[in-house]
C-alpha atoms as a PDB file:
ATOM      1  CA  UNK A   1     184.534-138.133  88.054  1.00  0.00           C
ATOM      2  CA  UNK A   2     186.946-136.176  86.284  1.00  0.00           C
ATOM      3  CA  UNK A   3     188.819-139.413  85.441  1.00  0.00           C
ATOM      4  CA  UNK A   4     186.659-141.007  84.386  1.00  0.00           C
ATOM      5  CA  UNK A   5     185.600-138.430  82.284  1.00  0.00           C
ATOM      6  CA  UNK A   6     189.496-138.502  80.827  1.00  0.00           C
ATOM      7  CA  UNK A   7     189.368-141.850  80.628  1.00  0.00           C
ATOM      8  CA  UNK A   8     186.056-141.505  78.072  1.00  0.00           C
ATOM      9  CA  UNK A   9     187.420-138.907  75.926  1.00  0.00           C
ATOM     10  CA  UNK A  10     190.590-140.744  75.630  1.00  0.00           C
ATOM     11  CA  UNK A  11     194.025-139.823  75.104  1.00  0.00           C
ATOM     12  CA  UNK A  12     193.880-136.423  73.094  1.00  0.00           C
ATOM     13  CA  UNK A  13     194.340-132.752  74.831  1.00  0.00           C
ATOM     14  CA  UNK A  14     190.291-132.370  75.731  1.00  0.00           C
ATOM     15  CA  UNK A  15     191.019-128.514  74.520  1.00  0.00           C
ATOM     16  CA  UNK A  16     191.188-125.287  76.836  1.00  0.00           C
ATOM     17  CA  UNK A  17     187.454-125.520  77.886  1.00  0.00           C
ATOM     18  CA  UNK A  18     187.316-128.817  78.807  1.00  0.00           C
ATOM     19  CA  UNK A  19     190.458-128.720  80.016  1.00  0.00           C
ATOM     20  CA  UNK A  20     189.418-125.600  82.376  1.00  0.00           C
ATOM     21  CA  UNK A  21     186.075-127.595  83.494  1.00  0.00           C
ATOM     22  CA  UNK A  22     187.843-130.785  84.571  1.00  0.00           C
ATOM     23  CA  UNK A  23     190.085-128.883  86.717  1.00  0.00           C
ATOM     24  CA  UNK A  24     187.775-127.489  88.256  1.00  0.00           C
ATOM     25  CA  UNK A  25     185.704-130.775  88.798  1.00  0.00           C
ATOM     26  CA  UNK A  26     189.029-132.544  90.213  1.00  0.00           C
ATOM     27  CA  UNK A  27     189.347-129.647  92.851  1.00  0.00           C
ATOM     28  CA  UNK A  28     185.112-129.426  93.295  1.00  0.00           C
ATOM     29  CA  UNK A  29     182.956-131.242  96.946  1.00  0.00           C
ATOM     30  CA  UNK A  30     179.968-130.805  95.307  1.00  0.00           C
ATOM     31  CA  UNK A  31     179.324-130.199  91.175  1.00  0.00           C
ATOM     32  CA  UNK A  32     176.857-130.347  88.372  1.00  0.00           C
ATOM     33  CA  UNK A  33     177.688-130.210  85.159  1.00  0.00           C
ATOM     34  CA  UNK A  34     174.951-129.420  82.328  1.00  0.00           C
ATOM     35  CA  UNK A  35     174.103-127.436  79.500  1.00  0.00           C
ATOM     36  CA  UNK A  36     171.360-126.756  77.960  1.00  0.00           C
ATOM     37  CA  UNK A  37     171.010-124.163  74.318  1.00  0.00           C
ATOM     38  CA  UNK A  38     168.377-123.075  72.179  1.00  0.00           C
ATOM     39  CA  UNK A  39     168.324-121.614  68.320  1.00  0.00           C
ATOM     40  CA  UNK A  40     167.396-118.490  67.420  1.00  0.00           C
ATOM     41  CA  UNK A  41     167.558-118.144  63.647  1.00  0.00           C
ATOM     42  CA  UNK A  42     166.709-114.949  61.501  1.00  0.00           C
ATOM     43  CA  UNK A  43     164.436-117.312  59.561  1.00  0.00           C
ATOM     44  CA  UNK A  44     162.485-120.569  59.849  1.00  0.00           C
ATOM     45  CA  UNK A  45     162.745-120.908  56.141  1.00  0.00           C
ATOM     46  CA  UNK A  46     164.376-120.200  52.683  1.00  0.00           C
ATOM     47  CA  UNK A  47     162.456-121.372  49.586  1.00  0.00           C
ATOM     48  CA  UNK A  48     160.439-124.439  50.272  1.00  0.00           C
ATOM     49  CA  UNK A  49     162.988-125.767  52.957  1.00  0.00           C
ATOM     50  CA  UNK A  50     161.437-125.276  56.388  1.00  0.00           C
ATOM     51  CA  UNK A  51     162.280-125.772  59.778  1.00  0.00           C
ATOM     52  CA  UNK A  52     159.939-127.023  62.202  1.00  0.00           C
ATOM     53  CA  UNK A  53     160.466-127.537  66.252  1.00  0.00           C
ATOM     54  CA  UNK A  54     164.321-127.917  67.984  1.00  0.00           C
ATOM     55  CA  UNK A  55     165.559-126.954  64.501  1.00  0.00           C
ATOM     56  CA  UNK A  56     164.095-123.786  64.605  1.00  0.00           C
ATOM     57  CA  UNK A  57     163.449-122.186  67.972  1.00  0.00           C
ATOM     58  CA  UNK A  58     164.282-125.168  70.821  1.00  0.00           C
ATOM     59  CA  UNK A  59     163.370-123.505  73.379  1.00  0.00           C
ATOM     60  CA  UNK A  60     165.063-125.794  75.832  1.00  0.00           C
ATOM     61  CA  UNK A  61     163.651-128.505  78.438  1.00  0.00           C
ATOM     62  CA  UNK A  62     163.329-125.989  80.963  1.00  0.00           C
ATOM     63  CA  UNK A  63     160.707-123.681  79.281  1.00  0.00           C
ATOM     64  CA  UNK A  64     158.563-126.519  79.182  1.00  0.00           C
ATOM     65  CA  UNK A  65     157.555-126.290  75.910  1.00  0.00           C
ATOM     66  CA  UNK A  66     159.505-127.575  73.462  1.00  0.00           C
ATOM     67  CA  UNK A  67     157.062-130.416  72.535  1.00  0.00           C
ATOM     68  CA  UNK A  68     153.923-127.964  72.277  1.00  0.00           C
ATOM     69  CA  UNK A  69     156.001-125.580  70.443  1.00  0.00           C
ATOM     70  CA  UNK A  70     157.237-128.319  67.738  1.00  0.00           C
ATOM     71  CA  UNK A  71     153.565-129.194  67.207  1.00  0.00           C
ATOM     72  CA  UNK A  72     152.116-126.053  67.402  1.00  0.00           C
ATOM     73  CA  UNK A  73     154.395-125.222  64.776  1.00  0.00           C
ATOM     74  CA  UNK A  74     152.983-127.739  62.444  1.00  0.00           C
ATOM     75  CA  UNK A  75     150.210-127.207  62.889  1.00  0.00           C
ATOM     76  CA  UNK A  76     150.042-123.699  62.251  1.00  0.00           C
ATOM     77  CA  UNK A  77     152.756-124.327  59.403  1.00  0.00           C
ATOM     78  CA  UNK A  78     150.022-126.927  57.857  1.00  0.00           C
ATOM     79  CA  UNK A  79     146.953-123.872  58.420  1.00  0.00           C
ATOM     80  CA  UNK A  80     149.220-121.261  56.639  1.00  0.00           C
ATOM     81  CA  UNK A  81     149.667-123.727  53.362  1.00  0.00           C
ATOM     82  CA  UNK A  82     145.888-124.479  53.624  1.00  0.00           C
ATOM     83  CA  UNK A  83     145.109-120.833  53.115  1.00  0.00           C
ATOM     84  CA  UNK A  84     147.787-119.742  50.870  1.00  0.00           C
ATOM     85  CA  UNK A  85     147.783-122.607  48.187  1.00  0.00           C
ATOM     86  CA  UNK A  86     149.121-120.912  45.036  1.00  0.00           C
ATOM     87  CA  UNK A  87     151.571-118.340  47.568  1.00  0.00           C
ATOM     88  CA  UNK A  88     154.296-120.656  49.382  1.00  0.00           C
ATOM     89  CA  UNK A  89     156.192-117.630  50.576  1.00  0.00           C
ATOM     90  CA  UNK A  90     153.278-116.188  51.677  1.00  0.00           C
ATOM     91  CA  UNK A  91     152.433-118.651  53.380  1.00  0.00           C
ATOM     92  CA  UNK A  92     155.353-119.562  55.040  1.00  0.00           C
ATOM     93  CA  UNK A  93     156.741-115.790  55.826  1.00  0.00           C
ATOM     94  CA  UNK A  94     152.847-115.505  57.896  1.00  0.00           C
ATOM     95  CA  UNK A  95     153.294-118.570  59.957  1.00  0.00           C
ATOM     96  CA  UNK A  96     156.715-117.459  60.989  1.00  0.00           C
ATOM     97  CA  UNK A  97     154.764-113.766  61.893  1.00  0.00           C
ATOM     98  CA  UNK A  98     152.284-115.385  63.625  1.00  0.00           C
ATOM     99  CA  UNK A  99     154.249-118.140  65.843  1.00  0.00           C
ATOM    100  CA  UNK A 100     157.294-116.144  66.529  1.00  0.00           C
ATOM    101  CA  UNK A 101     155.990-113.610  69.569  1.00  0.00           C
ATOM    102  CA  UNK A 102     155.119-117.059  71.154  1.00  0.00           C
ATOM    103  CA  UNK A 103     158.483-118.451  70.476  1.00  0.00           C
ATOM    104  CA  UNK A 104     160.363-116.005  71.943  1.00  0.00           C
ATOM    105  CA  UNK A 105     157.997-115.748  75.117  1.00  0.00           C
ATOM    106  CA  UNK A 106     158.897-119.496  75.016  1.00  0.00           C
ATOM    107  CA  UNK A 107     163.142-118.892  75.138  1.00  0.00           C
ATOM    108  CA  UNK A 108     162.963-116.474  77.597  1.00  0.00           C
ATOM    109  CA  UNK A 109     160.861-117.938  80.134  1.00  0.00           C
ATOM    110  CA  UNK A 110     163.793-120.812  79.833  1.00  0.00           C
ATOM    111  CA  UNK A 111     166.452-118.580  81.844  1.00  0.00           C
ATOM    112  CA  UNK A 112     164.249-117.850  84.939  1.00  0.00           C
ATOM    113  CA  UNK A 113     163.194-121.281  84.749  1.00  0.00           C
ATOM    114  CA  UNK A 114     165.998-123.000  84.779  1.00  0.00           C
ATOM    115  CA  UNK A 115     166.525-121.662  88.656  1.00  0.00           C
ATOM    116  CA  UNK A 116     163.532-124.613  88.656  1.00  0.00           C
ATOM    117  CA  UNK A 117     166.093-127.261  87.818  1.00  0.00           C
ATOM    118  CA  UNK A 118     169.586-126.013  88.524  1.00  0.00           C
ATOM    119  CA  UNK A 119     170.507-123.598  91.077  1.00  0.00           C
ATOM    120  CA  UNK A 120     174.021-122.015  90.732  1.00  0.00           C
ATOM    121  CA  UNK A 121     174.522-120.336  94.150  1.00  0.00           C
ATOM    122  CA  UNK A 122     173.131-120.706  97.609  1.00  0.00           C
ATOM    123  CA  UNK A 123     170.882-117.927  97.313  1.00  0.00           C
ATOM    124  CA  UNK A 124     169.191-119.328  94.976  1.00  0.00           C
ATOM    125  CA  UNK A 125     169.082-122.596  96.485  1.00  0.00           C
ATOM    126  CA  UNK A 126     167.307-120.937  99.146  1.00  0.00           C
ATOM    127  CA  UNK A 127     164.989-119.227  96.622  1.00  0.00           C
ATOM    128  CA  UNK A 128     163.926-122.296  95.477  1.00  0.00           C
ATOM    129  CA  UNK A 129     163.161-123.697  98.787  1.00  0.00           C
ATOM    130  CA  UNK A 130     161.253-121.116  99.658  1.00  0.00           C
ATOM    131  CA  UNK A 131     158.962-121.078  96.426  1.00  0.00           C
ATOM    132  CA  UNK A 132     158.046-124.823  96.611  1.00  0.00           C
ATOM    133  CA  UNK A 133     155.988-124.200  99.210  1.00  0.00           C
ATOM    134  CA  UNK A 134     154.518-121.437  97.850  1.00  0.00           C
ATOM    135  CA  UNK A 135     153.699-123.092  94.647  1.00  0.00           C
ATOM    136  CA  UNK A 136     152.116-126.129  96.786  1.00  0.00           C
ATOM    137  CA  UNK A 137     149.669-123.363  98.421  1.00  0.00           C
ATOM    138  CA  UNK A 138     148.878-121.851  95.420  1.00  0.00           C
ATOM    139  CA  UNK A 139     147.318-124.837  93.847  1.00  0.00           C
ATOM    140  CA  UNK A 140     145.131-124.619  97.157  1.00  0.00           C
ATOM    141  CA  UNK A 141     143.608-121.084  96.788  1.00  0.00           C
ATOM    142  CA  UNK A 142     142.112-120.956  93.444  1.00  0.00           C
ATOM    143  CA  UNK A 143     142.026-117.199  93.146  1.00  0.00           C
ATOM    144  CA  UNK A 144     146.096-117.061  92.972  1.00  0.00           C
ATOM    145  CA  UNK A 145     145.359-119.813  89.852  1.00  0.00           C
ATOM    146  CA  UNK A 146     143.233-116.968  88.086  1.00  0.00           C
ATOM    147  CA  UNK A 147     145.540-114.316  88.744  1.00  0.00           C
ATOM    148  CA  UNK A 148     148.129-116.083  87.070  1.00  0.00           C
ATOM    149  CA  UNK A 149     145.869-116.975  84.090  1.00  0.00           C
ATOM    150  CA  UNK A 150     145.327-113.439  83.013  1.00  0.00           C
ATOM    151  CA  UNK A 151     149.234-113.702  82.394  1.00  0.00           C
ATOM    152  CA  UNK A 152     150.457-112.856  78.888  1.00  0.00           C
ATOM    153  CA  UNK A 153     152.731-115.565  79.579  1.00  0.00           C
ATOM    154  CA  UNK A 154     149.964-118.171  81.099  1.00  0.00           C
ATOM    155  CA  UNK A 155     147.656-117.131  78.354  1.00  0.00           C
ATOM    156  CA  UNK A 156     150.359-118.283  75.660  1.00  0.00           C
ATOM    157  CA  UNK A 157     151.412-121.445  77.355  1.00  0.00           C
ATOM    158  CA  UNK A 158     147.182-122.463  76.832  1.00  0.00           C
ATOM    159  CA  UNK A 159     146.706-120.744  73.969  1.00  0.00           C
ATOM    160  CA  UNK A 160     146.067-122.465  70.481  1.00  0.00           C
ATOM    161  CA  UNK A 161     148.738-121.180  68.054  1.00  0.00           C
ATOM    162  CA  UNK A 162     147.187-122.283  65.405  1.00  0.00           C
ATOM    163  CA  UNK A 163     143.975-120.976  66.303  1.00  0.00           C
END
């Protein structure tokens, strides 16, 4: 793999960090190699230039919400123009005060999930073992399923932003 990888980025030095990680892959049994970021920005907007979804807040494929998040967003972003007409920065500085404490619930749910997807040690591998099953029981008791909804967490995931 790490050839081939070579091989793809051609002849020029790949630079310490690559460098460093296809060491590592040459000498690796077993690997996985991913990465996954998120923005976090001061501000969604400046003037009338506005961003929206990924471009303002991704919060990554393992919160699980990047697509209701981008659409919330509009959504909400379209409500806040609706009510403020003739006040743009009105307008825009409340939909960034009402969306953001849902945002950032949003990126850091991502780190604990991620153990969901990727597990980097064999603890955790174990962990996750262990919690499928739990999570297929769950879905069989209802009364674990209204615990969880009372969640701040659960109750943002099905809330309506825009609401």
């Amino acid at each position: 793999m790490a050839g081939r990888l070579r091989e793809l980025y051609g002849p020029e030095p790949p630079g310490d960090l690559m460098e460093a990680a296809l060491r590592h892959l040459e000498r690796a049994d077993e690997f996985l190699f991913d990465s996954v970021e998120h923005a976090r920005v001061d501000r969604w907007h400046q003037g009338r230039v506005v961003l929206v979804g990924d471009s303002a807040w991704c919060p990554t494929l393992y919160s699980g919400m990047g697509a209701t998040s981008g659409l919330a967003g509009a959504d909400l972003l379209g409500l806040m123009l609706r009510r403020h007409p003739d006040d743009l920065e009105t307008a825009l500085t409340e939909w960034e005060r009402k969306l953001r404490p849902a945002i950032a619930d949003f990126q850091e749910s991502a780190f604990p999930m991620r153990r969901i997807f990727t597990q980097t040690s064999a603890q955790e591998q174990r962990r996750h073992n262990r919690t499928l099953g739990l999570r297929k029981l769950m879905f069989r008791f209802p009364p674990v399923i209204h615990l969880l909804s009372r969640t701040r967490h659960f109750r943002l995931r099905n809330s309506d932003l825009a609401a």
